[in-house]
Every structure is written in C-alpha cells, then in structure tokens.
Protein backbone atom coordinates (compact mmCIF):
# COMPACT_ATOMS: atom_id res chain seq x y z
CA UNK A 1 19.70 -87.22 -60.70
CA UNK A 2 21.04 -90.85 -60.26
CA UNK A 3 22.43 -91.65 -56.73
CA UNK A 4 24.92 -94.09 -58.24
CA UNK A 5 28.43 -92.37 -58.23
CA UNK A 6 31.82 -93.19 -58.24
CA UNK A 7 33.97 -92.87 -55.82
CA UNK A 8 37.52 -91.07 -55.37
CA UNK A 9 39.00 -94.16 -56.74
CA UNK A 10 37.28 -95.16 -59.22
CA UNK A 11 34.97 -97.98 -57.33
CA UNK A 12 31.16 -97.93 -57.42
CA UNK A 13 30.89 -98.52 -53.10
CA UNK A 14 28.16 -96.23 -52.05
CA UNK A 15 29.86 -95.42 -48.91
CA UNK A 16 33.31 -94.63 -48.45
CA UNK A 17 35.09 -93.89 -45.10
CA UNK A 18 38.20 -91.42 -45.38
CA UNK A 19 40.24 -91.05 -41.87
CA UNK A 20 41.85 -88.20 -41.02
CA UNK A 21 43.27 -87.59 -37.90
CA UNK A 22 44.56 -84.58 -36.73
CA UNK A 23 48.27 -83.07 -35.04
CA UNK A 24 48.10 -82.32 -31.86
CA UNK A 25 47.03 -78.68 -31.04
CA UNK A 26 49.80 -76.02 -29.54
CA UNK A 27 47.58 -76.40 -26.15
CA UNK A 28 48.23 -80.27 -26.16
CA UNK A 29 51.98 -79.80 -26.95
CA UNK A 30 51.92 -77.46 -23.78
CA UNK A 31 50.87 -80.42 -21.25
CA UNK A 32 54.07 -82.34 -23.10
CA UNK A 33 50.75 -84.48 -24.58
CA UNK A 34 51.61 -87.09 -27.06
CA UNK A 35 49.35 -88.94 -29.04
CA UNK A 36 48.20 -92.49 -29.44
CA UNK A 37 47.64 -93.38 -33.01
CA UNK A 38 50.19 -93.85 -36.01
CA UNK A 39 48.90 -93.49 -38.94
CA UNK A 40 50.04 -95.95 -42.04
CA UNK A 41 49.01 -94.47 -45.37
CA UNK A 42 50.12 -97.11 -47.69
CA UNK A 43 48.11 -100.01 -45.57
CA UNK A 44 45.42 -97.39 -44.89
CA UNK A 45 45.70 -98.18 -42.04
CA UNK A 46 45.49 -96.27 -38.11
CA UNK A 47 46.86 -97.85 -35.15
CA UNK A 48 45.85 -97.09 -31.60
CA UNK A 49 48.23 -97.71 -28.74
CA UNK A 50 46.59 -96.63 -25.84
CA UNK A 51 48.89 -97.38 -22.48
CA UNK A 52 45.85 -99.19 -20.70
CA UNK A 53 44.56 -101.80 -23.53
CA UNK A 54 45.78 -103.71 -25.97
CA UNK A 55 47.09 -102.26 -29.44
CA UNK A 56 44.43 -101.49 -32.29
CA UNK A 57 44.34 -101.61 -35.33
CA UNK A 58 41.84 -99.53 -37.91
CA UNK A 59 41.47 -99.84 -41.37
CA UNK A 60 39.17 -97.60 -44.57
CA UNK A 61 39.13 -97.02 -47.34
CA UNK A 62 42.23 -94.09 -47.59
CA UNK A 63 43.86 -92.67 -44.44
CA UNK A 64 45.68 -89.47 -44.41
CA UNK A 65 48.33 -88.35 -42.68
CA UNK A 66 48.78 -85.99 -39.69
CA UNK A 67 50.36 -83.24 -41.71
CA UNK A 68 48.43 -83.75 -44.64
CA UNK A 69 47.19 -79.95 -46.34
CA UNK A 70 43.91 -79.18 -47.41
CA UNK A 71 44.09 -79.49 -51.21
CA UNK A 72 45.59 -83.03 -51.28
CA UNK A 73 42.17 -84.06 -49.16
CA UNK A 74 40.35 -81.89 -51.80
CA UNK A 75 42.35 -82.97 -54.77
CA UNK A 76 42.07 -86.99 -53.85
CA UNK A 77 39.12 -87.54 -52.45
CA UNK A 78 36.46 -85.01 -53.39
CA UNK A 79 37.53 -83.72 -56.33
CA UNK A 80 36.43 -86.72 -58.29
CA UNK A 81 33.15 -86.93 -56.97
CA UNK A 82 32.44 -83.22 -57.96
CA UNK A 83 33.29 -84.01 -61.52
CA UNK A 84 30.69 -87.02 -60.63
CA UNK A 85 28.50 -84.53 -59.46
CA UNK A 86 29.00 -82.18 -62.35
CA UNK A 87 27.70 -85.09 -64.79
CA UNK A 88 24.67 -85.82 -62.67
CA UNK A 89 25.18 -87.65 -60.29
CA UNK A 90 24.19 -87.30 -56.70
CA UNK A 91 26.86 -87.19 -54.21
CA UNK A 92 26.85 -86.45 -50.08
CA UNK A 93 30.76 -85.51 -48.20
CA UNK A 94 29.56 -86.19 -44.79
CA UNK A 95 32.25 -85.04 -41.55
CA UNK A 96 32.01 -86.85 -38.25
CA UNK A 97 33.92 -86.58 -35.20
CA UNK A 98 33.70 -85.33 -31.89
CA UNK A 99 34.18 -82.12 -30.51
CA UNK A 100 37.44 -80.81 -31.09
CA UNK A 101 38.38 -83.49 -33.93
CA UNK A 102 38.81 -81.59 -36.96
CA UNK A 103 35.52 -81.28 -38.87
CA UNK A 104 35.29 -77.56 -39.05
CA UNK A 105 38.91 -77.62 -39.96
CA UNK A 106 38.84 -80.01 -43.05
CA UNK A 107 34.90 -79.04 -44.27
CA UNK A 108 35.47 -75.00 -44.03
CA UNK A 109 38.78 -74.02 -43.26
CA UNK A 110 40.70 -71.19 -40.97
CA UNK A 111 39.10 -68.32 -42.05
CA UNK A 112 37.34 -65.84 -39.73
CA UNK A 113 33.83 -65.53 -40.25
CA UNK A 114 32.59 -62.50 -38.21
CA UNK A 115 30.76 -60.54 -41.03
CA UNK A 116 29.78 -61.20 -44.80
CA UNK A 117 31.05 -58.39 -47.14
CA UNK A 118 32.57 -58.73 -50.16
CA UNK A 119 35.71 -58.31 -48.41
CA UNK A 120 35.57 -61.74 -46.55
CA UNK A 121 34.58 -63.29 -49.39
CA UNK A 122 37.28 -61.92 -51.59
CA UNK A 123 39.72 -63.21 -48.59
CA UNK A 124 37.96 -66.99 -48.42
CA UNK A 125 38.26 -67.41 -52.19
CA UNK A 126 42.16 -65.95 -52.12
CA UNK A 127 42.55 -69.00 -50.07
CA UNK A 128 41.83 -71.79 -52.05
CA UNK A 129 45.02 -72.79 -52.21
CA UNK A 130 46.20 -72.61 -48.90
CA UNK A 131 43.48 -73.34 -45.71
CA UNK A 132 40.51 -73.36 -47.80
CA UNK A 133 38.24 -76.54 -46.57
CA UNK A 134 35.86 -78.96 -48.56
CA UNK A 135 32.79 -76.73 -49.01
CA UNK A 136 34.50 -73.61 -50.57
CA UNK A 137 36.72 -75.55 -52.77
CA UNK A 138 33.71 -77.63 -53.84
CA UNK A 139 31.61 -74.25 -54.45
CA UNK A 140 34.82 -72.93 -56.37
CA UNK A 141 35.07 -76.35 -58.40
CA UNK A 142 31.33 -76.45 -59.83
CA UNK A 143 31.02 -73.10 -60.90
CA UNK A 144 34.27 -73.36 -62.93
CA UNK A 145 32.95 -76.52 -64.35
CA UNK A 146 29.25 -75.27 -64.71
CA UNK A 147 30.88 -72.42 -66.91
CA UNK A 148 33.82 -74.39 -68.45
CA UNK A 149 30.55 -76.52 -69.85
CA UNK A 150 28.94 -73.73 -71.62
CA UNK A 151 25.51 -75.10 -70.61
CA UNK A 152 22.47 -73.10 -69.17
CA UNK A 153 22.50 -73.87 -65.08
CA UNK A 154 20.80 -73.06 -62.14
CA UNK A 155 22.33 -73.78 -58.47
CA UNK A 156 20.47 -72.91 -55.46
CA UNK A 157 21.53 -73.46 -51.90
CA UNK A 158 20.21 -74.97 -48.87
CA UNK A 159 21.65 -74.12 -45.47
CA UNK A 160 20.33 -76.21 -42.43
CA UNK A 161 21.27 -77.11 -39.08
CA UNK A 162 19.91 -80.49 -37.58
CA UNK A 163 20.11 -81.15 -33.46
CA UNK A 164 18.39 -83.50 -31.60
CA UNK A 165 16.44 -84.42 -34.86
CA UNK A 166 14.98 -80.86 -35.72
CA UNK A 167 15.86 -79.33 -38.34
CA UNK A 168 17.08 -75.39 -38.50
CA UNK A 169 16.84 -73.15 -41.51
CA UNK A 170 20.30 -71.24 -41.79
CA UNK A 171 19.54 -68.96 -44.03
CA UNK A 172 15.63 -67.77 -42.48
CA UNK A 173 15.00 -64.48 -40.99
CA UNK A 174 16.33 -64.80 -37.31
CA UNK A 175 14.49 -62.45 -35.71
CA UNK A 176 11.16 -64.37 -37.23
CA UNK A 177 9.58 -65.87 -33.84
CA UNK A 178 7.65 -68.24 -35.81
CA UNK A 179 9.73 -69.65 -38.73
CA UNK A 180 8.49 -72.42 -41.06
CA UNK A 181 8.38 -75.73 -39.77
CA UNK A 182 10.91 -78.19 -41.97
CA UNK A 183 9.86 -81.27 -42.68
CA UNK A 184 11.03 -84.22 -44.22
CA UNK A 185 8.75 -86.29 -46.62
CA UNK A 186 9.33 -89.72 -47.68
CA UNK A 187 7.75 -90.54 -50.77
CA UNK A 188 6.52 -94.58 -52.04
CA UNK A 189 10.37 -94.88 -53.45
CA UNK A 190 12.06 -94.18 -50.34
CA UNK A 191 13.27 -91.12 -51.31
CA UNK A 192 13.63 -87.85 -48.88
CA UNK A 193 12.23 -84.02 -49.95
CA UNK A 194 12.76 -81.43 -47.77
CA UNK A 195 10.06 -79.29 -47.39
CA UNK A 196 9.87 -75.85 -45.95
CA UNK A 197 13.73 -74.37 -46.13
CA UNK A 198 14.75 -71.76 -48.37
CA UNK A 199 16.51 -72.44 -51.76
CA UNK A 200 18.61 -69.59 -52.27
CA UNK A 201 19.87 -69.08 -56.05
CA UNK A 202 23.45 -67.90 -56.27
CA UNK A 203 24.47 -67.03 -60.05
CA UNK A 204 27.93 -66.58 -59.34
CA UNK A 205 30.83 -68.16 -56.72
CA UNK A 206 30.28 -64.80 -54.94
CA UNK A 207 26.70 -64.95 -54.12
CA UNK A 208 27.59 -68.77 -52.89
CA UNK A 209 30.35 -67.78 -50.56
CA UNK A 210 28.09 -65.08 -49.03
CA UNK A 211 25.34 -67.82 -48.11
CA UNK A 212 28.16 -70.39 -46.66
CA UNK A 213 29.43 -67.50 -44.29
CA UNK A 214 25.86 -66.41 -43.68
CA UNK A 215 25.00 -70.05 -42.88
CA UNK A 216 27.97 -70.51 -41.21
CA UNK A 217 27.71 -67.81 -38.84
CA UNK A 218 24.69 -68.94 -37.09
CA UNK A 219 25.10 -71.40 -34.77
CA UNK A 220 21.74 -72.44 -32.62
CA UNK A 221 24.09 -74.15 -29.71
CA UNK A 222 27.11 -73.33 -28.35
CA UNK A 223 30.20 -75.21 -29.71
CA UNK A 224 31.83 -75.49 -26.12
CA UNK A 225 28.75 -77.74 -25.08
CA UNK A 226 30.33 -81.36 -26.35
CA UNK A 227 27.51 -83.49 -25.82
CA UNK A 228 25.57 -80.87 -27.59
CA UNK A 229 28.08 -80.19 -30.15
CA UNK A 230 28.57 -84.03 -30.91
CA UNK A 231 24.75 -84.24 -31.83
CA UNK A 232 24.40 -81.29 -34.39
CA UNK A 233 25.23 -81.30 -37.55
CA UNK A 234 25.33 -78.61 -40.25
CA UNK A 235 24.00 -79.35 -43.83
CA UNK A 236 24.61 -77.64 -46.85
CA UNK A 237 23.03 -78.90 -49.91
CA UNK A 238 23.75 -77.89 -53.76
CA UNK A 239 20.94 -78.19 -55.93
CA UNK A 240 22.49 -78.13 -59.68
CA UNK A 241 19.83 -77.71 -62.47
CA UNK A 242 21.22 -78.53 -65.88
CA UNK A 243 20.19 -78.12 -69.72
C-alpha cells in the first residue's frame, strides 16, 4: 500500500485541512448567543470577529458552510479519497476540535447507539442519505466498490481509543482485567505497526456496522470531562486486502 494519494481535488498535498464549523445549538440560541465567525466558501475562507480583538482571518484548503448536510462533506471531500483508497492507496480522515465542536457529528452521525442488533444497524445504514457521518458512509462506499470490482477481498477492522498516549482496544473483552498491552513498533523505514489489537474480519457492510457501534459504544472517559475529552481520540482503521 503506497501512502501517496490524491486528494479531494485532485492535488498530490499529503495533508489537507477541511473547516467546518458548526450552527449554533438550540441551547446557544436560548441565551440569544450569536456567533463570531462568517464563513466565505468561495475564498475558503473563515473570519473571526470577536468583540475584544481585532478581526481574523482563516484560510484551508475548502471551508464549508454552517448549514452544509452530511453527504456534500462526504460527496466532496472523502469520497474521492475512498476511490483512492479502493485502488491502493493509503489514506487517514482525521477530526479535531474541541469538546462540543462537531466531530462526533460530521465522523458518525445522529444516530443512537445504545445496543447493536441488527435492528440499529438496519436503521444506521437507512440513513445514509440523510445524518449518516464519515465512517458509515465510508464503510458503505468500499464494500460497494470492493463488490462492484469483482475481485477476491478481505477487510478487517481495528477499533482503538488513544488518551493520554495509551492506547485502548475497542473491540477486547471488557470485563478482561488484564487485556493485551498495544504497542506501537517503528520499523528502520519509519513506518508504524500496531501490535497487540484485534483485527476483526467483517465479510459484509453488516458485520462492519456492528463493530463501529460496538466500538463506538465504549467510551473509557467521560465526554463531559473537556480537558479529558479534548485529549482522546478514537481510531478506526480499515485494513483492505486485495487480489
């Protein structure tokens, strides 16, 4: 797998950075709140006006607006680097933001994850076209382009949690009191193995829904905690096999 990939538009930048900023919640409309950015898509471009400093001004590589929906985000900027993906390439969609910001919102989507049956996943994949994030379009995307390739395939997941630079296996045996140590192993070419988590295999879209609301059920800190919350990060990696 080659970690040369193209980007959304078409450039060969390893890093991209994507801005989207979010409307403000029914809580901040309450408290007559207003916000301090305005957002300028065709510049790509944010600008912060903040009553007690000067005006600011933000650019990246695409901004999106405040009521943007979840399958134009999908459609423009991942999208392309899945079909990347699909021709084997590796690729990373990386979320950051504080507490509060969005990041659950635009990499999994409103959906309430309180059990894994087939029912819940039946419900997630009915709404791929409405509040679906990144992750379960993404899942949704390479299967129908493993299949629409008529090649032999083999994707397995890995479901980790990383806080204060430990690393959490997901998808291991909570009540296990002492679970494998994961590691991470730097070989002579700089590149990173993880050693230790569990690769699950899913054969279909079902069996990888199941492990993204398994993984996404457990949660090691509490979300209300923001200085915790800003320093842990969920990982899900897709390892794609092809012959």
């Amino acid at each position: 797998m080659s970690e040369r990939s193209q980007s959304f538009n078409g450039s060969e930048k390893h890093v991209q950075v994507i801005a989207r900023p979010r409307p403000l919640s029914d809580n901040e409309k309450s408290q007559n709140l207003t916000s301090c950015l305005n957002v300028n898509e065709t510049r790509r471009e944010i600008i912060v006006n903040c009553k007690t400093s000067t005006t600011r001004f933000f650019n990246y590589d695409h901004v999106f607006g405040f009521q943007t929906r979840q399958q134009d985000v999908y459609k423009v900027v991942v999208a392309p680097i899945v079909e990347e993906v699909l021709k084997g390439y590796s690729s990373t969609i990386f979320a950051y933001g504080q507490t509060g910001s969005g990041k659950t919102h635009t990499m999994l989507g409103v959906f309430p994850i309180d059990k894994v049956s087939k029912d819940t996943v039946g419900a997630y994949m009915s709404m791929l076209e409405s509040d679906a994030g990144i992750m379960p379009r993404a899942i949704h995307h390479i299967f129908q382009g493993l299949q629409r390739q008529y090649i032999d395939y083999t994707v397995k997941i890995t479901f980790l949690e990383l806080y204060n630079e430990e690393l959490t296996d997901l998808l291991a045996d909570p009540t296990n009191e002492q679970p494998e140590k994961i590691k991470i192993y730097e070989d002579k070419d700089k590149t990173n193995t993880i050693i230790g988590a569990i690769e699950a295999p899913c054969e279909t879209p079902f069996d990888a829904f199941k492990i993204l609301i398994k993984g996404a059920q457990r949660r090691q800190t509490a979300e209300t905690l923001m200085n915790a919350s800003s320093r842990l990060f969920k990982i899900m990696i897709m390892i794609l096999c092809l012959s």
